[in-house]
Structures are given as structure tokens and as C-alpha cells.
PDB file of N, CA and C in Angstrom:
ATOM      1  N   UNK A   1       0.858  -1.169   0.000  1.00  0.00           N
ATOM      2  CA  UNK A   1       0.000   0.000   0.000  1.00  0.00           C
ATOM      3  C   UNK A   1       0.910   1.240   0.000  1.00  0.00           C
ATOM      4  N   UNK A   2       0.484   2.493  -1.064  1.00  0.00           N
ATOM      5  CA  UNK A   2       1.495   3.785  -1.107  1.00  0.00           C
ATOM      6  C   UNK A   2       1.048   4.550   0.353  1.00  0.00           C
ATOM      7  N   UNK A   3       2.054   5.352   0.265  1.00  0.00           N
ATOM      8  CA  UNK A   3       1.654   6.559   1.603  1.00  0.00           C
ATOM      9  C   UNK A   3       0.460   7.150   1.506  1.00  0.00           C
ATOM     10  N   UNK A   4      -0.100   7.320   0.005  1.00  0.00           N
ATOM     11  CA  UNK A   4      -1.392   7.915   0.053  1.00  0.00           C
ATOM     12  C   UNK A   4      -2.464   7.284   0.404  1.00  0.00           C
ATOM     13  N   UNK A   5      -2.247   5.683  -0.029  1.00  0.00           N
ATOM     14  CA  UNK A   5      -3.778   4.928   0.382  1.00  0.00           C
ATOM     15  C   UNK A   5      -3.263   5.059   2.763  1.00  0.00           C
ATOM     16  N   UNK A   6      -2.389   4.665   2.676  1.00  0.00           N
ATOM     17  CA  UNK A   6      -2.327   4.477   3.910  1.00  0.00           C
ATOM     18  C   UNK A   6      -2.608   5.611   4.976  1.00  0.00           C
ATOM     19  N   UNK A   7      -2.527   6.843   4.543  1.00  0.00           N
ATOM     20  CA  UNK A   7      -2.527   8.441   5.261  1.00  0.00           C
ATOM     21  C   UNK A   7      -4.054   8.704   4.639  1.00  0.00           C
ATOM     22  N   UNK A   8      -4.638   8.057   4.168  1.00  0.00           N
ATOM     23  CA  UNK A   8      -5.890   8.075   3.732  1.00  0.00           C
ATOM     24  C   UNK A   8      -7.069   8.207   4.971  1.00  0.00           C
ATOM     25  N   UNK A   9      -6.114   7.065   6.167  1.00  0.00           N
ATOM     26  CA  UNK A   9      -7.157   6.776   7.423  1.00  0.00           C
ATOM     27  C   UNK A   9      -7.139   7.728   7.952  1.00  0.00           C
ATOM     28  N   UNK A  10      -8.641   8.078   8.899  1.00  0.00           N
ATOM     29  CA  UNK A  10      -7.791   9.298  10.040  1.00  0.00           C
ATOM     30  C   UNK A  10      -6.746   8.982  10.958  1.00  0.00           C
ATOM     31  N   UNK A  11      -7.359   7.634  11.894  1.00  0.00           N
ATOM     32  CA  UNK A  11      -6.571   7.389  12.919  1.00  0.00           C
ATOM     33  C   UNK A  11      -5.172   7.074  12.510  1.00  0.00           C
ATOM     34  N   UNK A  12      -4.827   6.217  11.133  1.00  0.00           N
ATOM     35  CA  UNK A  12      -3.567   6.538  10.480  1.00  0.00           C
ATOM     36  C   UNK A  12      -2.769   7.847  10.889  1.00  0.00           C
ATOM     37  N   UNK A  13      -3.645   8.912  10.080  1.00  0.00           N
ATOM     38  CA  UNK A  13      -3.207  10.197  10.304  1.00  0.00           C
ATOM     39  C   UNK A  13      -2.572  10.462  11.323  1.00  0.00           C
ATOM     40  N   UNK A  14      -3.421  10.116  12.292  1.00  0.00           N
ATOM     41  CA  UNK A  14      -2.783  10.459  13.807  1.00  0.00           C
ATOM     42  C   UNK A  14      -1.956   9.884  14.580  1.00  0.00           C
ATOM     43  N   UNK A  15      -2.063   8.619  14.121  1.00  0.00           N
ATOM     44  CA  UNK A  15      -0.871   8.173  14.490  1.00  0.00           C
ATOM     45  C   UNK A  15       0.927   8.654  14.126  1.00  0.00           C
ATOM     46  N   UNK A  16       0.752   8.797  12.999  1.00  0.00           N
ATOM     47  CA  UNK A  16       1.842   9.669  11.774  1.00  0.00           C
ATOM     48  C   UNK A  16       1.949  11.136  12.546  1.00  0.00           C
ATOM     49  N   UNK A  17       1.312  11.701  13.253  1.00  0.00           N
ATOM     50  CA  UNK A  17       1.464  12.805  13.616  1.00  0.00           C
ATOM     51  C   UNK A  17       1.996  12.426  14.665  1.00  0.00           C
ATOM     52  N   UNK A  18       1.598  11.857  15.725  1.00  0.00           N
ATOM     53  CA  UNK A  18       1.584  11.568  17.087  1.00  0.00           C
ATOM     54  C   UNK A  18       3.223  11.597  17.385  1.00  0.00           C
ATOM     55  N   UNK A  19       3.632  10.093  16.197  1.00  0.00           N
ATOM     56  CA  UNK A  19       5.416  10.048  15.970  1.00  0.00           C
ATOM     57  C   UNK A  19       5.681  11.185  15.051  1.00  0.00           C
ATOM     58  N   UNK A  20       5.779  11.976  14.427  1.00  0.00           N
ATOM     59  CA  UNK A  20       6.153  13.019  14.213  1.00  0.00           C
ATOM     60  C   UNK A  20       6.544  13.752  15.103  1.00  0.00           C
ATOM     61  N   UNK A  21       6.136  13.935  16.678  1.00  0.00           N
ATOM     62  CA  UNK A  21       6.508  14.599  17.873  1.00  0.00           C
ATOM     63  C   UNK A  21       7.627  14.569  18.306  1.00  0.00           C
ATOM     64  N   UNK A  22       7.345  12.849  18.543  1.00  0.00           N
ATOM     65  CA  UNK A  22       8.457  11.611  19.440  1.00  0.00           C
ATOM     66  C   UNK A  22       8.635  10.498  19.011  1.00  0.00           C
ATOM     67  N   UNK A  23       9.054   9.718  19.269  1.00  0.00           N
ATOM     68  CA  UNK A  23       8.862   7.804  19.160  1.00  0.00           C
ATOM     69  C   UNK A  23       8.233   7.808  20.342  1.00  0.00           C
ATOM     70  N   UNK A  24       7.202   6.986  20.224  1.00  0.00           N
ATOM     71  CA  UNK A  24       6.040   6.342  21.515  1.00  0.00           C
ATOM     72  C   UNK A  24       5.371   5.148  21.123  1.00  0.00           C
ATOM     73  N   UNK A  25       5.584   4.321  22.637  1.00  0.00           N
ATOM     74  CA  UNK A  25       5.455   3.101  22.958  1.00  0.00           C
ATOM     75  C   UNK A  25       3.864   3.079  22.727  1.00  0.00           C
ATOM     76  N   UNK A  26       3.882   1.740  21.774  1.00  0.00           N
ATOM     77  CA  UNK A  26       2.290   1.402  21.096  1.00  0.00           C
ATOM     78  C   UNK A  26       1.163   1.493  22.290  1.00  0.00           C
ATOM     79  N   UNK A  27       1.414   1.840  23.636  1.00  0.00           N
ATOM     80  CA  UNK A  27       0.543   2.023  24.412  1.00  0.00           C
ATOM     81  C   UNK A  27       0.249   3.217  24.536  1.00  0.00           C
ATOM     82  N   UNK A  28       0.986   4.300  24.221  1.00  0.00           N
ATOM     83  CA  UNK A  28       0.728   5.509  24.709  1.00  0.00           C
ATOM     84  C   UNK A  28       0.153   6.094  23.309  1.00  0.00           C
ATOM     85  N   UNK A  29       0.630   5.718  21.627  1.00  0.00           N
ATOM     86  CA  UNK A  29      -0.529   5.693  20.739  1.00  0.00           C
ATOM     87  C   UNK A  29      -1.664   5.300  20.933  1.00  0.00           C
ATOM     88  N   UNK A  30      -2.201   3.931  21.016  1.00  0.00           N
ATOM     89  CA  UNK A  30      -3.443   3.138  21.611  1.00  0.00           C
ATOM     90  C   UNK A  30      -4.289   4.379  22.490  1.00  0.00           C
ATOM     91  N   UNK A  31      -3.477   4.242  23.515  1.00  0.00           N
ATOM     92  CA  UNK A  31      -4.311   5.352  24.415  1.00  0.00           C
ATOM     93  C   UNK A  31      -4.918   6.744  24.130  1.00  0.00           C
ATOM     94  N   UNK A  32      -4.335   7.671  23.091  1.00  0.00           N
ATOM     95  CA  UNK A  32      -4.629   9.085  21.973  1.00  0.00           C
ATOM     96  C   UNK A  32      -5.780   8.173  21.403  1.00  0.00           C
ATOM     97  N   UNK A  33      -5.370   7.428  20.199  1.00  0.00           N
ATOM     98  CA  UNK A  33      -6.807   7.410  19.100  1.00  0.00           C
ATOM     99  C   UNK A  33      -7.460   6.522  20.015  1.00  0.00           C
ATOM    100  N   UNK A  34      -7.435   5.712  21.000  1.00  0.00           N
ATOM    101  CA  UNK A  34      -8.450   5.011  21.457  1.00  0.00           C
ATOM    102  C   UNK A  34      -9.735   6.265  22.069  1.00  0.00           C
ATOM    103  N   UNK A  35      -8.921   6.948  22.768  1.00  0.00           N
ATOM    104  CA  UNK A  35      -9.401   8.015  23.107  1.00  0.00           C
ATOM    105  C   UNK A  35     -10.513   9.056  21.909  1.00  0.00           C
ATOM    106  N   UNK A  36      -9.727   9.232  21.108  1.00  0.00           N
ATOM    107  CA  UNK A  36     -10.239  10.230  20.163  1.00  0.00           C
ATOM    108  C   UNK A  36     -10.803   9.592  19.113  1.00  0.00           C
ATOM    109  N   UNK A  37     -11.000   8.470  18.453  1.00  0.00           N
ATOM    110  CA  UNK A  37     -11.666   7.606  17.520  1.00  0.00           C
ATOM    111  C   UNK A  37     -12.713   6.184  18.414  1.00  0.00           C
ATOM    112  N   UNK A  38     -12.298   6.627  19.573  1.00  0.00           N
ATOM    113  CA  UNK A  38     -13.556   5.413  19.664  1.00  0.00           C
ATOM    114  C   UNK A  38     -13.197   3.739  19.401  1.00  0.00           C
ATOM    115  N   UNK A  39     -11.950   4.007  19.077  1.00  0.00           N
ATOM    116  CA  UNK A  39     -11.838   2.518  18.833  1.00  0.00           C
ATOM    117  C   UNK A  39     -10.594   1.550  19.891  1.00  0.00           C
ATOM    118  N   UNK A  40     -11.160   0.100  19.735  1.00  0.00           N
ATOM    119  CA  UNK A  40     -10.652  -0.517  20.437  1.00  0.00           C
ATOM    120  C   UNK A  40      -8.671  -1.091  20.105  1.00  0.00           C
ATOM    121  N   UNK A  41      -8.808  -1.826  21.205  1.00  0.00           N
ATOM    122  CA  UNK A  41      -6.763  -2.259  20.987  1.00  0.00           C
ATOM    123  C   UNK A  41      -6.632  -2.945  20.397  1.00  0.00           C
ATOM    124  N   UNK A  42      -7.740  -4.197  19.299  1.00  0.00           N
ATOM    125  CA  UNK A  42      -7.093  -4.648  18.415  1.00  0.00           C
ATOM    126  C   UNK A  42      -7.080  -3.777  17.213  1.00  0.00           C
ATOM    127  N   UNK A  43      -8.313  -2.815  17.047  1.00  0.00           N
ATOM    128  CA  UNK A  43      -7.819  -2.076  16.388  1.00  0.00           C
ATOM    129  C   UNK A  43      -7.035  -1.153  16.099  1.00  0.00           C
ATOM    130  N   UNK A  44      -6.137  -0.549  17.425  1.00  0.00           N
ATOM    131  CA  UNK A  44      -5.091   0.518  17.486  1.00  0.00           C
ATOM    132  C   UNK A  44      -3.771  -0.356  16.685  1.00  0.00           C
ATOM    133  N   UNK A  45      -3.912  -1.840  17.147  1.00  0.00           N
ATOM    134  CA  UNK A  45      -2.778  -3.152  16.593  1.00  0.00           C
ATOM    135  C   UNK A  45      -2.811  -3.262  14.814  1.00  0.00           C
ATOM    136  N   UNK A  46      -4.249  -3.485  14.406  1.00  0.00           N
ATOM    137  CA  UNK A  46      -3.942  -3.371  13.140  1.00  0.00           C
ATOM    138  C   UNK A  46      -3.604  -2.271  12.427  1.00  0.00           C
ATOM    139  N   UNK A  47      -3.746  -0.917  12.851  1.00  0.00           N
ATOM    140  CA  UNK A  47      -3.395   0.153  12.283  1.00  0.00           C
ATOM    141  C   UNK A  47      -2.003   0.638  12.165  1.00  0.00           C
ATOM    142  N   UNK A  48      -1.484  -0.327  13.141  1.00  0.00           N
ATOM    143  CA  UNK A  48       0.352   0.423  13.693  1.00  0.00           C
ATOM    144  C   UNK A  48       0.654  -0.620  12.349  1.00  0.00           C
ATOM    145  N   UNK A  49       0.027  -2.275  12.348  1.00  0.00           N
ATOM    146  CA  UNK A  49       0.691  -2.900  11.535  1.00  0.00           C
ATOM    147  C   UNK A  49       0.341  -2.216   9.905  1.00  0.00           C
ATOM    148  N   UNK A  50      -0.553  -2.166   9.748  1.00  0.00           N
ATOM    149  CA  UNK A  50      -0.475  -1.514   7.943  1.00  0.00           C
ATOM    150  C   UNK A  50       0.463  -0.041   7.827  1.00  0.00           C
ATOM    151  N   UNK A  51       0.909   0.665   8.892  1.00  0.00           N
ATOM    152  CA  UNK A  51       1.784   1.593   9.005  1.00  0.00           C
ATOM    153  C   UNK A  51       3.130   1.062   8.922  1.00  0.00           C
ATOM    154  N   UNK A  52       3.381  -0.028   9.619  1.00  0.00           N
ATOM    155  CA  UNK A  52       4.857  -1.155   9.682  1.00  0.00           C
ATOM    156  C   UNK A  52       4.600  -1.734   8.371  1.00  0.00           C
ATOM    157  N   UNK A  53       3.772  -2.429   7.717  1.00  0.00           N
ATOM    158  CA  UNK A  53       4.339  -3.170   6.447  1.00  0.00           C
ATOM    159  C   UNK A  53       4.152  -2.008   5.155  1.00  0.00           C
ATOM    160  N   UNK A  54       3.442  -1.093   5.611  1.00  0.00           N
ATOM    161  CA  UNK A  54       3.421   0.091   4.663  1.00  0.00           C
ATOM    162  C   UNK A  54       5.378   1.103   4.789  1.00  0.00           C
ATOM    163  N   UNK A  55       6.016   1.091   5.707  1.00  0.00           N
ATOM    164  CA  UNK A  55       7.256   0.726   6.000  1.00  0.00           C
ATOM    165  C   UNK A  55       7.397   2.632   6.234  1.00  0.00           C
ATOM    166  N   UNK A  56       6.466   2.648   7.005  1.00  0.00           N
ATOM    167  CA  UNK A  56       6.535   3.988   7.336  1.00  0.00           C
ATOM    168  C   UNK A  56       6.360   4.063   8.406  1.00  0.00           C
ATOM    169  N   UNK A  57       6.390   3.556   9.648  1.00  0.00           N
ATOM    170  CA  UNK A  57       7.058   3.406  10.996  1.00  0.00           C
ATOM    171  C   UNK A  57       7.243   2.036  11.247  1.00  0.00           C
ATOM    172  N   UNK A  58       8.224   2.631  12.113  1.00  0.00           N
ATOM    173  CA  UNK A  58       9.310   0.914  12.371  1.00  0.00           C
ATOM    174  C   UNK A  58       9.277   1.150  14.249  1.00  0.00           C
ATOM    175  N   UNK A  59       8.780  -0.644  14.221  1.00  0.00           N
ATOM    176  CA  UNK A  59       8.883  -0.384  15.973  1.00  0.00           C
ATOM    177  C   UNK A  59      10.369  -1.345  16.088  1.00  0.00           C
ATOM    178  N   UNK A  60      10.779  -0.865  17.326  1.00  0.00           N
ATOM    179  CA  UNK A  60      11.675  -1.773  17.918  1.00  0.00           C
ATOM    180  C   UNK A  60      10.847  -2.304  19.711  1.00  0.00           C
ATOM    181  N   UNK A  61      11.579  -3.301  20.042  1.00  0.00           N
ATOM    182  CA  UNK A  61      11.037  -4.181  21.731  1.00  0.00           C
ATOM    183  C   UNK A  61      12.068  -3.359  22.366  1.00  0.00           C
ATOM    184  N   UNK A  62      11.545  -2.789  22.981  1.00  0.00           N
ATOM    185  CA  UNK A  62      12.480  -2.573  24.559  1.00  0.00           C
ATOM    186  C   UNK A  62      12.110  -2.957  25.451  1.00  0.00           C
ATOM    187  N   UNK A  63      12.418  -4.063  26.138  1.00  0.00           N
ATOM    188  CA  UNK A  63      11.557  -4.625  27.363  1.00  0.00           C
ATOM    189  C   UNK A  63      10.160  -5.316  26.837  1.00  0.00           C
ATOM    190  N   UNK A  64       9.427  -4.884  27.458  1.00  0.00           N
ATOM    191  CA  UNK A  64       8.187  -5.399  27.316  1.00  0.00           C
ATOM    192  C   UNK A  64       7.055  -4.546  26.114  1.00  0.00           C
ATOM    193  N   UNK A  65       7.822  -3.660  25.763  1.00  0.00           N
ATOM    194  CA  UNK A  65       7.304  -2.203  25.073  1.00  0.00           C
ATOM    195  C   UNK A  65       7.650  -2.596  23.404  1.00  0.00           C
ATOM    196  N   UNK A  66       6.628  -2.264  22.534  1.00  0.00           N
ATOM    197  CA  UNK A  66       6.981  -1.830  21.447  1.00  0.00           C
ATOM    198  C   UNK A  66       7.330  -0.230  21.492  1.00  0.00           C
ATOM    199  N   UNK A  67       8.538   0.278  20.772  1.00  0.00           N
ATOM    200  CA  UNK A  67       8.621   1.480  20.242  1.00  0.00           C
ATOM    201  C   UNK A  67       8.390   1.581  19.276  1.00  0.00           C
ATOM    202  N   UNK A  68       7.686   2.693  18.986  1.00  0.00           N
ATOM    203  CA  UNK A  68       7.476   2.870  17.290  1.00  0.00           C
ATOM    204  C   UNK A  68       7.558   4.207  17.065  1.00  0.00           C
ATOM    205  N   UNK A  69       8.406   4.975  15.469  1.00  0.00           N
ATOM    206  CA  UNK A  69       9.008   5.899  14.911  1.00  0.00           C
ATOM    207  C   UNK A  69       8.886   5.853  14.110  1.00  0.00           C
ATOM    208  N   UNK A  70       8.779   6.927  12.974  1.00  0.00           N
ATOM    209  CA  UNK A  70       8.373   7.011  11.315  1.00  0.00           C
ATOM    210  C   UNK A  70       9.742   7.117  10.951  1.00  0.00           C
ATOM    211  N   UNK A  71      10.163   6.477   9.978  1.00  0.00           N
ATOM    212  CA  UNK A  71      10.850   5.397   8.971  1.00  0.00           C
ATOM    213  C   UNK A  71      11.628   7.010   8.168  1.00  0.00           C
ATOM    214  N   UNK A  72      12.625   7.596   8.586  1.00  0.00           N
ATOM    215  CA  UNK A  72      13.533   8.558   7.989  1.00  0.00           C
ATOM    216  C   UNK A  72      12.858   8.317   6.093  1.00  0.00           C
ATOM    217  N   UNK A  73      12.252   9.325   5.753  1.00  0.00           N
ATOM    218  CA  UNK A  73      11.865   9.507   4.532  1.00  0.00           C
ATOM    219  C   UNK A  73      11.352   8.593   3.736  1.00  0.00           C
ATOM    220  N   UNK A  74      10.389   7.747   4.807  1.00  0.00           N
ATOM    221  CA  UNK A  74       9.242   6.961   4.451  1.00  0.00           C
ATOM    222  C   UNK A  74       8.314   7.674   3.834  1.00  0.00           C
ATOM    223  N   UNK A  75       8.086   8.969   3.910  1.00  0.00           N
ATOM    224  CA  UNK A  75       6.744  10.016   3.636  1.00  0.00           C
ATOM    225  C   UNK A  75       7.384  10.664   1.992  1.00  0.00           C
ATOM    226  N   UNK A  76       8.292  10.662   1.642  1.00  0.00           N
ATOM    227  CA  UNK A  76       9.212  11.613   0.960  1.00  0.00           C
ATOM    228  C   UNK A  76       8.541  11.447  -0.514  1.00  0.00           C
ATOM    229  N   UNK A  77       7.486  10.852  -1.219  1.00  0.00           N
ATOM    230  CA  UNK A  77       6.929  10.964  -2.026  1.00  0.00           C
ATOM    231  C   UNK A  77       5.788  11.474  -1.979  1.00  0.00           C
ATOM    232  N   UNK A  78       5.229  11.580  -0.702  1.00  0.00           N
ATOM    233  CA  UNK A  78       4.050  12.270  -0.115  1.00  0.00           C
ATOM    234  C   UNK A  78       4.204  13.682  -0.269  1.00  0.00           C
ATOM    235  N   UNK A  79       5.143  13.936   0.226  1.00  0.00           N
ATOM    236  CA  UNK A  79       5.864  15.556   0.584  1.00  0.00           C
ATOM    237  C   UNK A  79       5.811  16.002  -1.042  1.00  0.00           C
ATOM    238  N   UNK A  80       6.580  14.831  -1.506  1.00  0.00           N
ATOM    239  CA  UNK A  80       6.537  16.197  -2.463  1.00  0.00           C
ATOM    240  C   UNK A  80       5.615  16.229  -3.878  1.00  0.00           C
ATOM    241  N   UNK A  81       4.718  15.349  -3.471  1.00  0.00           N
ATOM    242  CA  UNK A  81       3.434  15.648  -4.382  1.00  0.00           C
ATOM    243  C   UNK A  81       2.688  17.101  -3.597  1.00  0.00           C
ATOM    244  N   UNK A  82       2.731  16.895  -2.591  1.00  0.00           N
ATOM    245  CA  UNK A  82       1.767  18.243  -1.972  1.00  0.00           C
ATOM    246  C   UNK A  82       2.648  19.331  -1.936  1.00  0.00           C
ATOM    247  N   UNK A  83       3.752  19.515  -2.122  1.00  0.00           N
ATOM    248  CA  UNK A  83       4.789  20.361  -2.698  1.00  0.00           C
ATOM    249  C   UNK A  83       4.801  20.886  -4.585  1.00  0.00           C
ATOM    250  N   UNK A  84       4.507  20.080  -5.039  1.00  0.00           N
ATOM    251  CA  UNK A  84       4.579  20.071  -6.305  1.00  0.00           C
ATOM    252  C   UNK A  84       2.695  20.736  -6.639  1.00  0.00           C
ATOM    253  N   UNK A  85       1.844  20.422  -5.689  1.00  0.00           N
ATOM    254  CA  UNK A  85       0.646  21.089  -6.215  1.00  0.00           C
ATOM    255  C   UNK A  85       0.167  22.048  -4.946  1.00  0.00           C
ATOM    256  N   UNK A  86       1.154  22.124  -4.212  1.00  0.00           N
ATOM    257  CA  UNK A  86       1.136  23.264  -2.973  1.00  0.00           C
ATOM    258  C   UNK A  86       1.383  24.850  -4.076  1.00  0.00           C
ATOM    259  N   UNK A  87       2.744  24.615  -5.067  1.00  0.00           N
ATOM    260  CA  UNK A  87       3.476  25.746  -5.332  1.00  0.00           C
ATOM    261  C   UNK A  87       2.300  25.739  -6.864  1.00  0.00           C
ATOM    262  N   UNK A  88       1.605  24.502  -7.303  1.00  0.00           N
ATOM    263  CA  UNK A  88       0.495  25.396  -8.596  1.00  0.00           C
ATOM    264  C   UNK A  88      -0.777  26.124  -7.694  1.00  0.00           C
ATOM    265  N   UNK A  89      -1.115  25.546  -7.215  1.00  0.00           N
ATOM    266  CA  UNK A  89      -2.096  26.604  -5.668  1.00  0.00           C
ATOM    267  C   UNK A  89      -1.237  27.832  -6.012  1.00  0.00           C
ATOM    268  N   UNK A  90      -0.600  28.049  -5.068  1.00  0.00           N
ATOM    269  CA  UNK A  90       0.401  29.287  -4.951  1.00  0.00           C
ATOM    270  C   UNK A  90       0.306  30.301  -6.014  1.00  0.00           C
ATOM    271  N   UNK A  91       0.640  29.966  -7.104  1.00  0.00           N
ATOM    272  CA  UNK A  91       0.657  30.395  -8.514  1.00  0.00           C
ATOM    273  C   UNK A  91      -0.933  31.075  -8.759  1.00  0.00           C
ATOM    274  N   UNK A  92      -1.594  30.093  -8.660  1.00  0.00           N
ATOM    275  CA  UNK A  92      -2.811  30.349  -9.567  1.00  0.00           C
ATOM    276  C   UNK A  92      -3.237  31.346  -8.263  1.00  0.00           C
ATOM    277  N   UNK A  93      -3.689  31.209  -7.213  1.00  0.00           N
ATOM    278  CA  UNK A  93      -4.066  32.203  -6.238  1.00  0.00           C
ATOM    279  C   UNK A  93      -3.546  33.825  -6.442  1.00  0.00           C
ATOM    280  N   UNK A  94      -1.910  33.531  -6.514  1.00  0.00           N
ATOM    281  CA  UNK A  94      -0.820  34.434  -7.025  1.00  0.00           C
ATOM    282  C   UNK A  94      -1.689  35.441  -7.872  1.00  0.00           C
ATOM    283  N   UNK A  95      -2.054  34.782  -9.085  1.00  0.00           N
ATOM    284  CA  UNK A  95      -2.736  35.182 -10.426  1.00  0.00           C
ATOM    285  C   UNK A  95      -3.935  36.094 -10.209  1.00  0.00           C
ATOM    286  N   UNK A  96      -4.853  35.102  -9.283  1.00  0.00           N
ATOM    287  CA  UNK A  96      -6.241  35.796  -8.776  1.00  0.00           C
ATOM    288  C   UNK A  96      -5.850  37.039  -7.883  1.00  0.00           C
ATOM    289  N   UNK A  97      -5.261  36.888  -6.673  1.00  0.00           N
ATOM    290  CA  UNK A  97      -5.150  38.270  -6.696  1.00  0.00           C
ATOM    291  C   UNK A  97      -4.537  39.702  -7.293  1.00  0.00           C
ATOM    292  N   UNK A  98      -3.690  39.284  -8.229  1.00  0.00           N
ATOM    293  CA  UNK A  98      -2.968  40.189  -9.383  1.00  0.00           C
ATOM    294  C   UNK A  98      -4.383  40.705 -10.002  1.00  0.00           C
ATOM    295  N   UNK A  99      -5.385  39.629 -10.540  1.00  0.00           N
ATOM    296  CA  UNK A  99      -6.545  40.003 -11.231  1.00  0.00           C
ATOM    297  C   UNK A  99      -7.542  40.745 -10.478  1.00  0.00           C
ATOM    298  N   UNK A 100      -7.392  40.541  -9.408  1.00  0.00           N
ATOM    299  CA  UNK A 100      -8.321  41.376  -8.044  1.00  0.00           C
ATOM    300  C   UNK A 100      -7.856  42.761  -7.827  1.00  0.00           C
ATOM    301  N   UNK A 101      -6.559  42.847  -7.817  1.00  0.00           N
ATOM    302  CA  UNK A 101      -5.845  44.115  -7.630  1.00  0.00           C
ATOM    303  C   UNK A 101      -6.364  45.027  -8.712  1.00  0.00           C
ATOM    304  N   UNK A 102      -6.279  44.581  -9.858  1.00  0.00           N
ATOM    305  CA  UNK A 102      -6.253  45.453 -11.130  1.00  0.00           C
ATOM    306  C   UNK A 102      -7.880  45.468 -11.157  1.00  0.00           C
ATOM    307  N   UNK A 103      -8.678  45.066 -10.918  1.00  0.00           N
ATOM    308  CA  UNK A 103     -10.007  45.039 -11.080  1.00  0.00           C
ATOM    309  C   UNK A 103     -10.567  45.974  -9.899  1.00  0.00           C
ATOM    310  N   UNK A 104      -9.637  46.008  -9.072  1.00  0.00           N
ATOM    311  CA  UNK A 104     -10.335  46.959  -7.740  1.00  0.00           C
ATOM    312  C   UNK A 104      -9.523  48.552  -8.061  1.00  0.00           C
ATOM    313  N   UNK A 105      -8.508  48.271  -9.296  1.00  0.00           N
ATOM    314  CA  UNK A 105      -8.345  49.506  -9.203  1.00  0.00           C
ATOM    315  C   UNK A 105      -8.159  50.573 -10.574  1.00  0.00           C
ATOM    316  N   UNK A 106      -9.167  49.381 -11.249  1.00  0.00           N
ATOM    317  CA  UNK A 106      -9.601  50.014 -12.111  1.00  0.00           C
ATOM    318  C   UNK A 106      -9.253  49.567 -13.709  1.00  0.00           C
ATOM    319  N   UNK A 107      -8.477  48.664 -13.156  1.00  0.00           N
ATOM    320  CA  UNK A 107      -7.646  47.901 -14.290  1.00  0.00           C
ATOM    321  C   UNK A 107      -8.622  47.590 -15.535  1.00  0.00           C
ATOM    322  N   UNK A 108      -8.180  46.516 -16.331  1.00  0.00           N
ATOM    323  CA  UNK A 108      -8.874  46.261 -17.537  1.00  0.00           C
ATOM    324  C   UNK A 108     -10.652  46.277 -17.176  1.00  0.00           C
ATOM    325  N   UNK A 109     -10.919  46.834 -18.012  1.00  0.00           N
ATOM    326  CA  UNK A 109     -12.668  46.527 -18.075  1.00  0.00           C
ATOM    327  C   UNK A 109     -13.457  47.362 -17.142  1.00  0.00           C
ATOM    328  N   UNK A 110     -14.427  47.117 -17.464  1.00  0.00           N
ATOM    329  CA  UNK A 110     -15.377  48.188 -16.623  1.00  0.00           C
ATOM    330  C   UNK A 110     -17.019  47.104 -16.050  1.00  0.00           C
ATOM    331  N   UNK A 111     -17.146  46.985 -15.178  1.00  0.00           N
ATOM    332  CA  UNK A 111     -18.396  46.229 -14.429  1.00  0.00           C
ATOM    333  C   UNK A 111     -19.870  47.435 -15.216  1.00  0.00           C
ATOM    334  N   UNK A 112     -19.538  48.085 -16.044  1.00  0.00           N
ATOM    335  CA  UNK A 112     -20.650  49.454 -16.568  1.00  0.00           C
ATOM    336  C   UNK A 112     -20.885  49.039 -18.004  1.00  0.00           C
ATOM    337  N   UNK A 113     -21.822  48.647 -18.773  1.00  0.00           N
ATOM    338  CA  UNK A 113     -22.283  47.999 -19.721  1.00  0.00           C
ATOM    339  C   UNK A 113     -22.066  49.532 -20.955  1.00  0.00           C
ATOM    340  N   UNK A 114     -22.169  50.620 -20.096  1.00  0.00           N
ATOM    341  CA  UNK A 114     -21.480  51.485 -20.882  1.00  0.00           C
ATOM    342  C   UNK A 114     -19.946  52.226 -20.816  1.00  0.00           C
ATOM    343  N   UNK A 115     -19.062  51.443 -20.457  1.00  0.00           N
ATOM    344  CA  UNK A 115     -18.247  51.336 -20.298  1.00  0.00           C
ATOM    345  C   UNK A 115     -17.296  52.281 -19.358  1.00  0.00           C
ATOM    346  N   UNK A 116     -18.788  52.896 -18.411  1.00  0.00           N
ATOM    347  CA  UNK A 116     -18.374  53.941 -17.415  1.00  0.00           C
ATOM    348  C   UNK A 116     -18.718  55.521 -17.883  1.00  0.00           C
ATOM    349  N   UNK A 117     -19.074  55.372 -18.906  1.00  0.00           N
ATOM    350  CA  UNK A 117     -19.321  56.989 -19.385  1.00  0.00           C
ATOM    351  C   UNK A 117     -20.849  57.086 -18.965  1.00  0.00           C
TER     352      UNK A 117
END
């Protein structure tokens, strides 16, 4: 599964954010979206795993603990699709207000069917 089907979920989402902070032990994730989605611990389990074979966080055992951390530029095709249509946004907005400016100040055309006279 790509980063996009997988960042697709919410609780995904949040999880991806959560380690974005810190690395945290699959209990102290569990405990956030269990909290905030309503859902139970086998489901907090299958979500960490389609995040692990999706290979965008990696847990390690410490003790009795899973740790889990997002995968150094596991996301990096993600980024830069929303980079790549972040900066045509940018542009075209860019454009609209250039066209707003000139229209508020008098620029091409006239809103007067007689052309202001």
C-alpha cells in the first residue's frame, strides 16, 4: 500500500502525527486514538501494523514495550506531491489576486455595460 492509500485513514493520520513529535510506545498511541476515535486495541494493533508493512514506521522491543518511529523519509513521495501542487495553488491564487488588484483599481474593463461613461 502507497503513503497515500495508507494516510488516507484518520486514525492513520494520527498516528503519523503523534510520531512526528516523538517515538512512543504502542501504548501511549493506543491510548490518543483510542481516546479520540472510539476505537478498540485490536484495532489501534492493526493500524500500527499496515503503518509497519506500509514501512513507514518501524517499531523496535524494549523490554516489554513496542517502540514505534516514522521510517527517515518513508513520507518523501508524499511531501513532495503536496509540494509540487502546494506551489500550482500558490501560482494560480498568485494570479487571482494580481486580477483582483487590477479590477479593484480600475484595471482592464469596466463592471458598466457602458463602459463607465
Amino acid at each position: 500500500m502507497n503513503s497515500f492509500a495508507v494516510l488516507a485513514d484518520p486514525v492513520r493520520r494520527r498516528m503519523v502525527e503523534l510520531l512526528s513529535e516523538e517515538e512512543a510506545p504502542a501504548g501511549r498511541i493506543g491510548a490518543v486514538v483510542m481516546a479520540e476515535f472510539g476505537i478498540g486495541q485490536p484495532a489501534v494493533s492493526n493500524q500500527l501494523r499496515v503503518l509497519r508493512e506500509a514501512e513507514i514506521v518501524s517499531a523496535e522491543r524494549q523490554g516489554s514495550q513496542r517502540i514505534y518511529r516514522i521510517v527517515p523519509g518513508a513520507l518523501d513521495d508524499f511531501a513532495a506531491w503536496v509540494d509540487r501542487y502546494g506551489r500550482l495553488w500558490s501560482q494560480r491564487l498568485d494570479a487571482l489576486e494580481t486580477e483582483l488588484a487590477r479590477g479593484s483599481s480600475g484595471g482592464r474593463g469596466s463592471a458598466r455595460p457602458d463602459g463607465g461613461r
